[in-house]
N, C-alpha and C. Protein backbone atom coordinates (compact mmCIF):
# COMPACT_ATOMS: atom_id res chain seq x y z
N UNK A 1 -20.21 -0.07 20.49
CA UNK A 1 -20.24 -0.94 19.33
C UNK A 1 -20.60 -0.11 18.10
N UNK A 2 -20.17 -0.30 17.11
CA UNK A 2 -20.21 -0.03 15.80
C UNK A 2 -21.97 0.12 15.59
N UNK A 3 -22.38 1.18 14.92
CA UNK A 3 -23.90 1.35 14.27
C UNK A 3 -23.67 -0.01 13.06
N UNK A 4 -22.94 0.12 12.00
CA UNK A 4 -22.95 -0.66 10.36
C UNK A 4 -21.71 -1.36 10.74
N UNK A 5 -21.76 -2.65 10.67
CA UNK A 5 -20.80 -3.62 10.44
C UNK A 5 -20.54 -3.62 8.89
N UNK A 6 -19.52 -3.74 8.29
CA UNK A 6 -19.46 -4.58 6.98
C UNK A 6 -18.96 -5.74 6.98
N UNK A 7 -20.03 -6.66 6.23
CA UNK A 7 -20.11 -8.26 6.75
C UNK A 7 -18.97 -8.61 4.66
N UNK A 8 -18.94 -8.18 4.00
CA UNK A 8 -18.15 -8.55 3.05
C UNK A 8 -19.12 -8.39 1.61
N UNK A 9 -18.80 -8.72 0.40
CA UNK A 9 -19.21 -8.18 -0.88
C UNK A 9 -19.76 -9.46 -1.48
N UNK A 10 -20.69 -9.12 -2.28
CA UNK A 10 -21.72 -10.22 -3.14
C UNK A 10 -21.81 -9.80 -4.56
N UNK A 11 -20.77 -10.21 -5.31
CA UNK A 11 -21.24 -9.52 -6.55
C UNK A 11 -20.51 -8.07 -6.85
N UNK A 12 -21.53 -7.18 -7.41
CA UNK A 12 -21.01 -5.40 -7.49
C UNK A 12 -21.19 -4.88 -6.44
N UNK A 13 -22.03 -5.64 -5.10
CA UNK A 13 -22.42 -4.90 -3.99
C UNK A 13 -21.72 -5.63 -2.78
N UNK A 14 -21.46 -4.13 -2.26
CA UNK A 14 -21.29 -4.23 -0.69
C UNK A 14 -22.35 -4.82 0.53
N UNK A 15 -22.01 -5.29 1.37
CA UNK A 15 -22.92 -6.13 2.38
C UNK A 15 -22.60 -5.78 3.67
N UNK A 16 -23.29 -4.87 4.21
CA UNK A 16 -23.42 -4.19 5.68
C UNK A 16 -24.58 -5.05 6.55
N UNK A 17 -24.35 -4.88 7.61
CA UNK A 17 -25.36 -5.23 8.83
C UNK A 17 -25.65 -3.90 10.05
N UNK A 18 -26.59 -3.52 9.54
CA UNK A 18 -26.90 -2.48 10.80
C UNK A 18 -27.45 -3.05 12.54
N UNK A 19 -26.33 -2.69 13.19
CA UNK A 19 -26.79 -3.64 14.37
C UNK A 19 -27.81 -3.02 15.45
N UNK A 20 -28.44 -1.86 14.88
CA UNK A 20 -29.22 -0.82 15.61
C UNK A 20 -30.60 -1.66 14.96
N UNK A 21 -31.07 -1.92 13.98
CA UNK A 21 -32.05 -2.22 13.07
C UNK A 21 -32.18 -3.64 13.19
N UNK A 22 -30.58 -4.64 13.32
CA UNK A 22 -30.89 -5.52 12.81
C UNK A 22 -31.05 -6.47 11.67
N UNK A 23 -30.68 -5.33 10.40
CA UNK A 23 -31.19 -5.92 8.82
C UNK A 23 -29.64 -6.17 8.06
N UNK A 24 -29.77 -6.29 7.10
CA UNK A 24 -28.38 -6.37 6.24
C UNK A 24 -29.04 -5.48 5.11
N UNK A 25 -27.63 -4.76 4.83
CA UNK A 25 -27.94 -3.68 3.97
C UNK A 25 -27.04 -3.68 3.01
N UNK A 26 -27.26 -3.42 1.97
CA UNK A 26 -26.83 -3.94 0.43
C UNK A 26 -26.38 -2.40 0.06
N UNK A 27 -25.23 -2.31 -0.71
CA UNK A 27 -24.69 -1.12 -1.55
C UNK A 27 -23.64 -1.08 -3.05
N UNK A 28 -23.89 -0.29 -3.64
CA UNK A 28 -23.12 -0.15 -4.84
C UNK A 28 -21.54 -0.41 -3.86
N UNK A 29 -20.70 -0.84 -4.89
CA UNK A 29 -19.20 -0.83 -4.38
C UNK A 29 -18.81 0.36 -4.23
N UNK A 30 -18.50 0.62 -3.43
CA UNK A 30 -17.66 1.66 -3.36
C UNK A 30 -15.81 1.70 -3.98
N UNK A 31 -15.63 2.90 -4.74
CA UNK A 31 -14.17 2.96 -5.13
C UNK A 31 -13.02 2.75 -4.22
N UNK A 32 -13.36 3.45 -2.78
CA UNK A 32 -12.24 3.42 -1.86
C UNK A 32 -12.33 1.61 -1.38
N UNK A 33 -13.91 1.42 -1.56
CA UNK A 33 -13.24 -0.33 -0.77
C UNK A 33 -12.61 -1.44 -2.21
N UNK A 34 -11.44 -1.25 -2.18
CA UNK A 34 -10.87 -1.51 -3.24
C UNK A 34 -10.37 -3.12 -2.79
N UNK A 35 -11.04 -4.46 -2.47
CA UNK A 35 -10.67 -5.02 -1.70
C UNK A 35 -9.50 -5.96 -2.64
N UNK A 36 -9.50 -5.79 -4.23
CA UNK A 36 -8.85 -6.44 -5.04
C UNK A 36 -7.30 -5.90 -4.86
N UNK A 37 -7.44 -4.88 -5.05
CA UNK A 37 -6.07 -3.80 -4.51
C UNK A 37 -5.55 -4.69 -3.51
N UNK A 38 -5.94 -4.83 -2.44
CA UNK A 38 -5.55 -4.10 -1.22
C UNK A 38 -5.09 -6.04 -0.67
N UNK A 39 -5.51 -6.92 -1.32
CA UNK A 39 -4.83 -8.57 -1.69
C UNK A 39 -4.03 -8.35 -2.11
N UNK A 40 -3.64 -7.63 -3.20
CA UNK A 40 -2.47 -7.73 -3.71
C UNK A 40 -0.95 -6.85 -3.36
N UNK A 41 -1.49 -5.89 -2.33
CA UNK A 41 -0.61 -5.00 -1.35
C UNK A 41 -0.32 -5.97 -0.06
N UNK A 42 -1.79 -7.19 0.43
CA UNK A 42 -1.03 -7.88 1.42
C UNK A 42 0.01 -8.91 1.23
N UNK A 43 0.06 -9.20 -0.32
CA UNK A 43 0.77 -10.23 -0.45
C UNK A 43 2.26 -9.50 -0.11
N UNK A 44 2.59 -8.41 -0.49
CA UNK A 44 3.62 -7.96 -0.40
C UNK A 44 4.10 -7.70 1.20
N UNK A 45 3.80 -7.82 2.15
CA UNK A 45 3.91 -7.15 3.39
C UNK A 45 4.78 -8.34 3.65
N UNK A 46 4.71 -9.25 3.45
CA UNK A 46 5.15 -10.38 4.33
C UNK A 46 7.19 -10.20 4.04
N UNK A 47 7.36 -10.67 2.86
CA UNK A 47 8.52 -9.93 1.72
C UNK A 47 9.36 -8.97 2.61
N UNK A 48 8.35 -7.57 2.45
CA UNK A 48 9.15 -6.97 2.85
C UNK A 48 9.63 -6.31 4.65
N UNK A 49 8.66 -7.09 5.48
CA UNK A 49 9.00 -7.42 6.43
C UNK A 49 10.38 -8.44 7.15
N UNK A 50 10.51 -9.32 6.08
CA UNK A 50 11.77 -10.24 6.36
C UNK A 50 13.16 -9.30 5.97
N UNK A 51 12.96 -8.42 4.55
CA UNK A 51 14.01 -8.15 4.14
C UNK A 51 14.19 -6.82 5.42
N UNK A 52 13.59 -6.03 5.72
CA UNK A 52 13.66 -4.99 7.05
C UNK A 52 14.14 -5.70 8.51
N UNK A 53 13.96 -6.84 8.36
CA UNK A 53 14.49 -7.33 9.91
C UNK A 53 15.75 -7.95 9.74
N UNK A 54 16.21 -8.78 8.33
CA UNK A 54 17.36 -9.04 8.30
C UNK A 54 18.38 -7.74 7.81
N UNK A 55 18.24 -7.19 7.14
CA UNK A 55 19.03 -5.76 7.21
C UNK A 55 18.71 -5.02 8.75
N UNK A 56 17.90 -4.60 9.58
CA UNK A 56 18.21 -4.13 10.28
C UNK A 56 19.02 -5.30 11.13
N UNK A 57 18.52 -6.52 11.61
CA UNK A 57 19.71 -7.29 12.12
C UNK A 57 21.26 -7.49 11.65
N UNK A 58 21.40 -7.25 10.52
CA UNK A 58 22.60 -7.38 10.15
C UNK A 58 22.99 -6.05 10.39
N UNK A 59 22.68 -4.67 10.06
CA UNK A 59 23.29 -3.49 10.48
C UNK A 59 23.89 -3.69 11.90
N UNK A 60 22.38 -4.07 12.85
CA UNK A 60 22.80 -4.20 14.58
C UNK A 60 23.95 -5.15 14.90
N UNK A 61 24.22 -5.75 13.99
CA UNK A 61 25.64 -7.01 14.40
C UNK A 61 27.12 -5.88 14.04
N UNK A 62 26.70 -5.55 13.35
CA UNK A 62 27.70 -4.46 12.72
C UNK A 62 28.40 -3.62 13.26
N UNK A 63 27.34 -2.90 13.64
CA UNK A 63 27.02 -1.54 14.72
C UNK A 63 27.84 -2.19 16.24
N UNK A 64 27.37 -3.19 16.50
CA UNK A 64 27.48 -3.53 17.71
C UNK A 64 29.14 -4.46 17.74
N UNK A 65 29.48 -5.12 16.39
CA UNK A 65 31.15 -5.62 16.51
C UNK A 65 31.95 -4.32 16.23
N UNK A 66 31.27 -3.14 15.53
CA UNK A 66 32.66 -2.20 15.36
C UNK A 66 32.44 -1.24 16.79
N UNK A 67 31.47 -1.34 17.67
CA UNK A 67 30.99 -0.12 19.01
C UNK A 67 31.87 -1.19 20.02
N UNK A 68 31.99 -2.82 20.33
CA UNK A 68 32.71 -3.00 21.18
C UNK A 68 33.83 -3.66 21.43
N UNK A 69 34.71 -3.64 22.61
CA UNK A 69 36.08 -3.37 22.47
C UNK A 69 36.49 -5.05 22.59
N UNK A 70 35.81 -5.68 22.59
CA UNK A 70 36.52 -7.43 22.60
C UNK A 70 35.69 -8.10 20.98
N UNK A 71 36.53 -9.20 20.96
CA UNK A 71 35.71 -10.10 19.69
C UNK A 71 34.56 -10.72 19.87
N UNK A 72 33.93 -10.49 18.74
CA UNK A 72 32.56 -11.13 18.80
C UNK A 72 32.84 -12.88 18.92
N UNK A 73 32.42 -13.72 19.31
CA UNK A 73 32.38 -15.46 18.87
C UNK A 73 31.07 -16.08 18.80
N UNK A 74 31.14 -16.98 18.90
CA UNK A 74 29.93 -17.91 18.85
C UNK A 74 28.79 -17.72 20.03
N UNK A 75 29.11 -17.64 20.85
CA UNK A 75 28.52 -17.23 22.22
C UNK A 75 27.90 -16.07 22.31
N UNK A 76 28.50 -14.92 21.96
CA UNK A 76 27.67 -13.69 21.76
C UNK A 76 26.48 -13.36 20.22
N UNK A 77 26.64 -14.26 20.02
CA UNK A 77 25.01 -14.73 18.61
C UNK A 77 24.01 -14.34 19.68
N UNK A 78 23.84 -15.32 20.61
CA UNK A 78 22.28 -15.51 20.99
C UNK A 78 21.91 -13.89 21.59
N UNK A 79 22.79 -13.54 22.49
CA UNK A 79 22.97 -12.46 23.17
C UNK A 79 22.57 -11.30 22.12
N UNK A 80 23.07 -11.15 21.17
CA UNK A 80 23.02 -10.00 19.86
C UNK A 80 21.84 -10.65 19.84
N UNK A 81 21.15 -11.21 19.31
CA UNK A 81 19.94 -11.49 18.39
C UNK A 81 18.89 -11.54 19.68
C-alpha cells in the first residue's frame, strides 16, 4: 500500500493522508498537479476516441471489401463489425 495517499485540494493547498502516521497532510500546490489542465484534456478524450474507432472501422470495411473476392451485403455488417 501506498505510504501518502492524495485525498484532493482545499483552496491553494494540496491534501495528502499519510497512512503510516495516520494524519492528513496539507501542501502548497504543486505546478505538475495541474488538476485544472488536466479537466480540460479529459473533456477531450471522449471526441477523439469516437472519431479513431469510426475511421479505423470504416478503413477495416474498406480494407476488408477491396481484400475479398465475393460482395459484401447486409449479412456480412455484423460479421465485419
Amino acid at each position: 500500500m501506498r505510504k501518502i495517499i492524495f485525498i484532493g485540494q482545499s483552496g491553494d493547498e494540496a491534501v495528502y493522508y499519510n497512512t503510516r502516521t495516520k494524519e492528513a497532510l496539507a501542501a502548497d500546490k504543486s505546478v505538475l498537479l495541474n488538476t485544472e489542465g488536466a479537466r480540460k484534456t479529459n473533456k477531450a478524450i471522449i471526441p477523439l476516441i469516437l472519431l479513431f474507432a469510426l475511421f479505423g472501422g470504416g478503413t477495416g470495411v474498406a480494407i476488408f471489401s477491396f481484400t475479398t473476392p465475393f460482395r459484401l451485403n447486409e449479412r456480412m455488417i455484423p460479421i465485419i463489425l
